[in-house]
PDB file of N, CA and C in Angstrom:
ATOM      1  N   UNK A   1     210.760  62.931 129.565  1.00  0.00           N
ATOM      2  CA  UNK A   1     209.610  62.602 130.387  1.00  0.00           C
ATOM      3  C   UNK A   1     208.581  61.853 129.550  1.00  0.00           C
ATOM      4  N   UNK A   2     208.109  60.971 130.311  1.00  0.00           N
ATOM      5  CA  UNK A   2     207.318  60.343 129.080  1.00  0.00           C
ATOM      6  C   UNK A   2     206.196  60.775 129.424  1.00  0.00           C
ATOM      7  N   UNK A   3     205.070  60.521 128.526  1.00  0.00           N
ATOM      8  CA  UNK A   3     203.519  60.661 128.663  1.00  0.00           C
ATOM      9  C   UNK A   3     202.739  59.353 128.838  1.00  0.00           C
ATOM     10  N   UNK A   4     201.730  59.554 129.547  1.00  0.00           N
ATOM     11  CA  UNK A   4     200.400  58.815 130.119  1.00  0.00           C
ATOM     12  C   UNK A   4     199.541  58.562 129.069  1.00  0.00           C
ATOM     13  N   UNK A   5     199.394  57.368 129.146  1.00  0.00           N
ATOM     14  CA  UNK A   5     198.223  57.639 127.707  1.00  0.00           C
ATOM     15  C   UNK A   5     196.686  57.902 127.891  1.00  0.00           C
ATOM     16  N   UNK A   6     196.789  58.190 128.901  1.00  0.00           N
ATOM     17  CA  UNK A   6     195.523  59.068 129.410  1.00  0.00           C
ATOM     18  C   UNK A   6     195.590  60.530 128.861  1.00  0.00           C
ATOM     19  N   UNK A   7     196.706  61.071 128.981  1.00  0.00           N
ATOM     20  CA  UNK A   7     196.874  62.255 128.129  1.00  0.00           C
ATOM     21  C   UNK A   7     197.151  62.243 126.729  1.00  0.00           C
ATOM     22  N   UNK A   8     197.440  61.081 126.133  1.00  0.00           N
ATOM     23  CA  UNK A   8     196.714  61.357 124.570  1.00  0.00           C
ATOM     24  C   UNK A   8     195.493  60.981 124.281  1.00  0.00           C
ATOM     25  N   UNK A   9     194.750  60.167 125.043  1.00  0.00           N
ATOM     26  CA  UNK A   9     193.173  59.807 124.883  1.00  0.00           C
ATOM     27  C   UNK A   9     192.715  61.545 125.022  1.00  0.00           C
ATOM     28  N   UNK A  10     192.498  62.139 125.506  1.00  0.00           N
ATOM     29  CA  UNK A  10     192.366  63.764 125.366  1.00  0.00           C
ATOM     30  C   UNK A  10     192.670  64.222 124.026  1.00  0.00           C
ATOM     31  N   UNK A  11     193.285  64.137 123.414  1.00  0.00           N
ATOM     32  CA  UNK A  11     193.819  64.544 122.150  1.00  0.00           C
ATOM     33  C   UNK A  11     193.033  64.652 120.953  1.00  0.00           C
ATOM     34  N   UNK A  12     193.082  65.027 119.781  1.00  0.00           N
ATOM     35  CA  UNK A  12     192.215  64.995 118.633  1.00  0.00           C
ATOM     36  C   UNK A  12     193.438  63.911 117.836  1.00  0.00           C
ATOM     37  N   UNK A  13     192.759  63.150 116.926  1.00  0.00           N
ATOM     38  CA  UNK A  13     193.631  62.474 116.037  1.00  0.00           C
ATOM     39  C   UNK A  13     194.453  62.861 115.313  1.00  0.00           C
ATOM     40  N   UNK A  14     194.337  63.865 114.966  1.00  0.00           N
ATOM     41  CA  UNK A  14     195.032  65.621 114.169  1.00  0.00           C
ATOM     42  C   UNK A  14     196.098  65.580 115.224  1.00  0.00           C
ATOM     43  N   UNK A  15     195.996  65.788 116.309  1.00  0.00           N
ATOM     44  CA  UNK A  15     196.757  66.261 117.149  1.00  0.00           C
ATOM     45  C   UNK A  15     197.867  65.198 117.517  1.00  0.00           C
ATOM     46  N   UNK A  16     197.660  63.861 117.603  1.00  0.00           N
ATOM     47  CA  UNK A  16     197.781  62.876 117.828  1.00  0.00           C
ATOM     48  C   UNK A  16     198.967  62.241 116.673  1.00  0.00           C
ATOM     49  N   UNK A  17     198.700  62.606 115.537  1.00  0.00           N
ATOM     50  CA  UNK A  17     199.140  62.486 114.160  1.00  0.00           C
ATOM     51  C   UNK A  17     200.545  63.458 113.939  1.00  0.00           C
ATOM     52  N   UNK A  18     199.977  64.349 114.854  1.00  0.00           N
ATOM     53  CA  UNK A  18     201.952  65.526 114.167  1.00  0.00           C
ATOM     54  C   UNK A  18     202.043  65.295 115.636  1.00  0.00           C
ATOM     55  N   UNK A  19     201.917  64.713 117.081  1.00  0.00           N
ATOM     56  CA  UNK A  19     203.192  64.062 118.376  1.00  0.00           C
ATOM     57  C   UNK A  19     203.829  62.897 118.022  1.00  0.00           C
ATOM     58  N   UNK A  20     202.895  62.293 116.940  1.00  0.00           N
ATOM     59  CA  UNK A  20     204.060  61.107 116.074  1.00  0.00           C
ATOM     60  C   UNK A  20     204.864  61.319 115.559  1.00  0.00           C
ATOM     61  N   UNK A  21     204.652  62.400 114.554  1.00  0.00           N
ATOM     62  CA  UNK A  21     205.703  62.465 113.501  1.00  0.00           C
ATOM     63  C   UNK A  21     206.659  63.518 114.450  1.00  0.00           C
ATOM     64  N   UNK A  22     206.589  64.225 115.380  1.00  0.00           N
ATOM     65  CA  UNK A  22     207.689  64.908 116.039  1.00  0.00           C
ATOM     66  C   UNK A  22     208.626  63.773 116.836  1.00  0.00           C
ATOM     67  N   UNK A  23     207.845  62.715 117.544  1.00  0.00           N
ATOM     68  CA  UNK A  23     208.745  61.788 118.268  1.00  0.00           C
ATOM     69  C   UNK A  23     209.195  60.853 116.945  1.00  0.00           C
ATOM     70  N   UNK A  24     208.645  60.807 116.306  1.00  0.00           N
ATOM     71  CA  UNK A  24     209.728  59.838 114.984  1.00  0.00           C
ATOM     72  C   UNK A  24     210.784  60.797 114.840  1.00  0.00           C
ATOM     73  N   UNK A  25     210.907  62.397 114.615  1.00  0.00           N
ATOM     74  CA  UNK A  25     211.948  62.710 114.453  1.00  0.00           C
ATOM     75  C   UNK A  25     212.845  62.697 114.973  1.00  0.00           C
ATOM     76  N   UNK A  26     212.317  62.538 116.386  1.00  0.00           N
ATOM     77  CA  UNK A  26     213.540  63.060 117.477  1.00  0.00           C
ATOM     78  C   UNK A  26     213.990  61.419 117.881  1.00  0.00           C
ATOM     79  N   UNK A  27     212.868  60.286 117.250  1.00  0.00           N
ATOM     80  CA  UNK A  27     213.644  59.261 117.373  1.00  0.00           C
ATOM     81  C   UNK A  27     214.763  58.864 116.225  1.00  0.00           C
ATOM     82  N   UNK A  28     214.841  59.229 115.304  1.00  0.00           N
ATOM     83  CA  UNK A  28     215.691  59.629 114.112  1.00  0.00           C
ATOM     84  C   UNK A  28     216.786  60.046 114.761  1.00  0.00           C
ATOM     85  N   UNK A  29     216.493  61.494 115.236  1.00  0.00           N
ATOM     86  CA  UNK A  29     218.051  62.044 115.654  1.00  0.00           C
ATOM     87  C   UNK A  29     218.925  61.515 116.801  1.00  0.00           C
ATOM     88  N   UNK A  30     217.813  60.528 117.754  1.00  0.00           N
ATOM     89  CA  UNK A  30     218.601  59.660 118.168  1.00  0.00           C
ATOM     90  C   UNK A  30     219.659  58.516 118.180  1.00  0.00           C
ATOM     91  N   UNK A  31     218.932  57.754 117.216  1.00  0.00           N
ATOM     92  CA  UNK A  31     219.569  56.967 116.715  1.00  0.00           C
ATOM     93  C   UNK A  31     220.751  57.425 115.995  1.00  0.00           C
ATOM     94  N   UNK A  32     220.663  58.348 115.494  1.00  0.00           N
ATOM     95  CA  UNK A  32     222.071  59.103 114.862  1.00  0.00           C
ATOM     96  C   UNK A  32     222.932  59.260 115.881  1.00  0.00           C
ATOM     97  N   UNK A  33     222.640  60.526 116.429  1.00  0.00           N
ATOM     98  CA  UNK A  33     223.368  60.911 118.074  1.00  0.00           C
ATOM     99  C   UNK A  33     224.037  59.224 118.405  1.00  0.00           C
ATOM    100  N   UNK A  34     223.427  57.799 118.577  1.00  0.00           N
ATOM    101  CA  UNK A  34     223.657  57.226 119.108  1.00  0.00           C
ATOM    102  C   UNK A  34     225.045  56.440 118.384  1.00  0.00           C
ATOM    103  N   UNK A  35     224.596  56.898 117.307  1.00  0.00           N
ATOM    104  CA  UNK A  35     225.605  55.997 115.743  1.00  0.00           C
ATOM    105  C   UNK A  35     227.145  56.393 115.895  1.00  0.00           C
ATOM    106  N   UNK A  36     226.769  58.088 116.354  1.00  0.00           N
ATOM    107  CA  UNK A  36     227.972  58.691 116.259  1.00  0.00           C
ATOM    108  C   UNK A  36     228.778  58.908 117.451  1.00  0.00           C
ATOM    109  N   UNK A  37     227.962  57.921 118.591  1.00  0.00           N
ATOM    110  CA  UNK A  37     228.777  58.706 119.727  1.00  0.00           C
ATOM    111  C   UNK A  37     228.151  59.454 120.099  1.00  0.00           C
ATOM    112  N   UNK A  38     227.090  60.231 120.478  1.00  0.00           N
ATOM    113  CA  UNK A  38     227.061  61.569 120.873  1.00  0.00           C
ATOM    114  C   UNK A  38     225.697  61.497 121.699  1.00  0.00           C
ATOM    115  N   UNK A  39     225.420  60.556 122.075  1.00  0.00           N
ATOM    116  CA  UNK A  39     224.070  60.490 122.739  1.00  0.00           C
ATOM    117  C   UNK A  39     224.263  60.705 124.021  1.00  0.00           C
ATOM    118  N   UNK A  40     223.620  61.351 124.759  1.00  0.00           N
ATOM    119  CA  UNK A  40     224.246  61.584 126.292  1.00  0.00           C
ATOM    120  C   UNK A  40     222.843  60.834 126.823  1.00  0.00           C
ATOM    121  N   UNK A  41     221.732  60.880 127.138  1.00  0.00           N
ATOM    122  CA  UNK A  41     220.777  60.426 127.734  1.00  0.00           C
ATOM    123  C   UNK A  41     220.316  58.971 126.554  1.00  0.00           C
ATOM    124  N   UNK A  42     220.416  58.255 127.174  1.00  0.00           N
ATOM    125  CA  UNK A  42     220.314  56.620 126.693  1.00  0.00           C
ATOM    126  C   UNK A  42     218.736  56.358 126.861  1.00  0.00           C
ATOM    127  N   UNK A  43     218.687  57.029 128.016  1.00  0.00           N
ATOM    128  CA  UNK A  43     217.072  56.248 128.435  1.00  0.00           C
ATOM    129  C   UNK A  43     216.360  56.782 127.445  1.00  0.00           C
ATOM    130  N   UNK A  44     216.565  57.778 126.714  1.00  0.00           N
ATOM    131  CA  UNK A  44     215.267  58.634 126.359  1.00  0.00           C
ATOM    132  C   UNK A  44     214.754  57.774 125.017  1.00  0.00           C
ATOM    133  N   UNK A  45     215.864  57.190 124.533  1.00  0.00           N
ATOM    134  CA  UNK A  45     215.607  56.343 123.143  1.00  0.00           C
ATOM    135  C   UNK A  45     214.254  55.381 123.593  1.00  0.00           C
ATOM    136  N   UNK A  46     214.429  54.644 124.570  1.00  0.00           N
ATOM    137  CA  UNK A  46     213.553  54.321 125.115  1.00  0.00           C
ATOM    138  C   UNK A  46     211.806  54.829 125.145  1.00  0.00           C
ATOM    139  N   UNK A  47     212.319  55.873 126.062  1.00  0.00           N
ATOM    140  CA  UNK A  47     210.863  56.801 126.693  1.00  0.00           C
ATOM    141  C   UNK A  47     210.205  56.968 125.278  1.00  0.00           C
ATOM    142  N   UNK A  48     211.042  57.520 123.640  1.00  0.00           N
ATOM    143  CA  UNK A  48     210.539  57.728 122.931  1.00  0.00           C
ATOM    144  C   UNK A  48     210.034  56.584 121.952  1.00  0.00           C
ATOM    145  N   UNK A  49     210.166  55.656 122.395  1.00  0.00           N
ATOM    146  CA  UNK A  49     209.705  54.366 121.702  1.00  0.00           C
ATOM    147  C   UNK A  49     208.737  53.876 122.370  1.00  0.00           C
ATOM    148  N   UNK A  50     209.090  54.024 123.395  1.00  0.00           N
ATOM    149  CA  UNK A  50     206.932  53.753 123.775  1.00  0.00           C
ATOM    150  C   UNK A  50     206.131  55.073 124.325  1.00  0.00           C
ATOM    151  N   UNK A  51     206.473  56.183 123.856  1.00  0.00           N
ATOM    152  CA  UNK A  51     205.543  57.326 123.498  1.00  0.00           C
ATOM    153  C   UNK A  51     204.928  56.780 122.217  1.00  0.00           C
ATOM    154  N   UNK A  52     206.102  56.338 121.144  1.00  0.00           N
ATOM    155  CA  UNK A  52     205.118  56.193 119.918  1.00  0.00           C
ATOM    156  C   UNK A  52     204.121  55.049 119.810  1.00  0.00           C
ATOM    157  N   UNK A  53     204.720  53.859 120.994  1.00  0.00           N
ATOM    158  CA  UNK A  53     204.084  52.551 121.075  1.00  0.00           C
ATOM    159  C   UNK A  53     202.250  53.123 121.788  1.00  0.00           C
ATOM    160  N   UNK A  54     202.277  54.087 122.691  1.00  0.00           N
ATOM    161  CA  UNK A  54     201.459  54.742 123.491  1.00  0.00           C
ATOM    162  C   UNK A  54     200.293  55.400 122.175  1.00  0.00           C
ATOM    163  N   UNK A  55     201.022  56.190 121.374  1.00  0.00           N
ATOM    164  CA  UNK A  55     200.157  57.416 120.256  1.00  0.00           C
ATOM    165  C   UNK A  55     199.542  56.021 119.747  1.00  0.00           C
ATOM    166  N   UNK A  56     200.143  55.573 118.738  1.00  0.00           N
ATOM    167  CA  UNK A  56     199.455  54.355 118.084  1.00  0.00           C
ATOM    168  C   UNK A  56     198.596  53.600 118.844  1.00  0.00           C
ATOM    169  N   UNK A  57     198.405  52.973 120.282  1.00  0.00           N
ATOM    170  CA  UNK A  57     197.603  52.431 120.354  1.00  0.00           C
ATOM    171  C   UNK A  57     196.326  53.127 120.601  1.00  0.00           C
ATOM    172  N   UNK A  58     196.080  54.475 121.332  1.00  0.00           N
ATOM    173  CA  UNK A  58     195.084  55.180 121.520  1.00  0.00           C
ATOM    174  C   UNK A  58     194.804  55.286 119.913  1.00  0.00           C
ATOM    175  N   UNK A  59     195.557  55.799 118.719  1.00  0.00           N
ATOM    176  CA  UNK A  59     195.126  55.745 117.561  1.00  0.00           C
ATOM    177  C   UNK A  59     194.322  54.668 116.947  1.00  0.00           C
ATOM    178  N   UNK A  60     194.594  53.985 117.516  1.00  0.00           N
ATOM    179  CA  UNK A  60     193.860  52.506 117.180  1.00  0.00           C
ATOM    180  C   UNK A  60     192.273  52.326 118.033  1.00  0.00           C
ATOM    181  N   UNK A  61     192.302  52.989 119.106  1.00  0.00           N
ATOM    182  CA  UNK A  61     191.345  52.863 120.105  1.00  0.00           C
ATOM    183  C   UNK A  61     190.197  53.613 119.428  1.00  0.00           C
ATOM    184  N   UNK A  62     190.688  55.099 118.993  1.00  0.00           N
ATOM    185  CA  UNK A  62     189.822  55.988 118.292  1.00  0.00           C
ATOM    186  C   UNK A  62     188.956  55.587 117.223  1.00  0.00           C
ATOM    187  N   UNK A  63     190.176  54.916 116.395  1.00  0.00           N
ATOM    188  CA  UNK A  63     189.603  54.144 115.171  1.00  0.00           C
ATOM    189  C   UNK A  63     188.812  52.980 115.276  1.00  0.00           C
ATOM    190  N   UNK A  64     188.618  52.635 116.474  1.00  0.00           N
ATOM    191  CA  UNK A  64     187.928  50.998 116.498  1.00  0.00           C
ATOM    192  C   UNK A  64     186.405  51.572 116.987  1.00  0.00           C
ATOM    193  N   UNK A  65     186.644  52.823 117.637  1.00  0.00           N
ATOM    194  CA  UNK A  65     185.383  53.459 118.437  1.00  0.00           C
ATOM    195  C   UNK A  65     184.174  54.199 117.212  1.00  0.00           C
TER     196      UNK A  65
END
């Protein structure tokens, strides 16, 4: 499921900072899953690439504010 980036504008930058590094991981284990064969949901590689495209830009928003 992806997220709104209305719901990370809510967020603390702290907070904001470890939903990155959890979707980098799980975009990691995707790409593996995907290497090896074993990926069953395709889309999600996706969803999780612009979750992180999403964190970063509100990160950027914070920082410009």
């Amino acid at each position: 499921m992806t997220t709104q980036a209305a719901d990370f504008r809510v967020k603390t930058p702290d907070q904001l900072h470890d939903e990155l590094a959890q979707l980098r991981k799980e975009q990691f284990n995707l790409r593996f899953q995907r290497a090896t064969g074993q990926l069953e949901k395709t889309a999600r590689v996706r969803e999780v690439r612009r979750d992180i495209a999403r964190i970063m830009t509100v990160l950027r928003e914070k920082a410009g504010a």
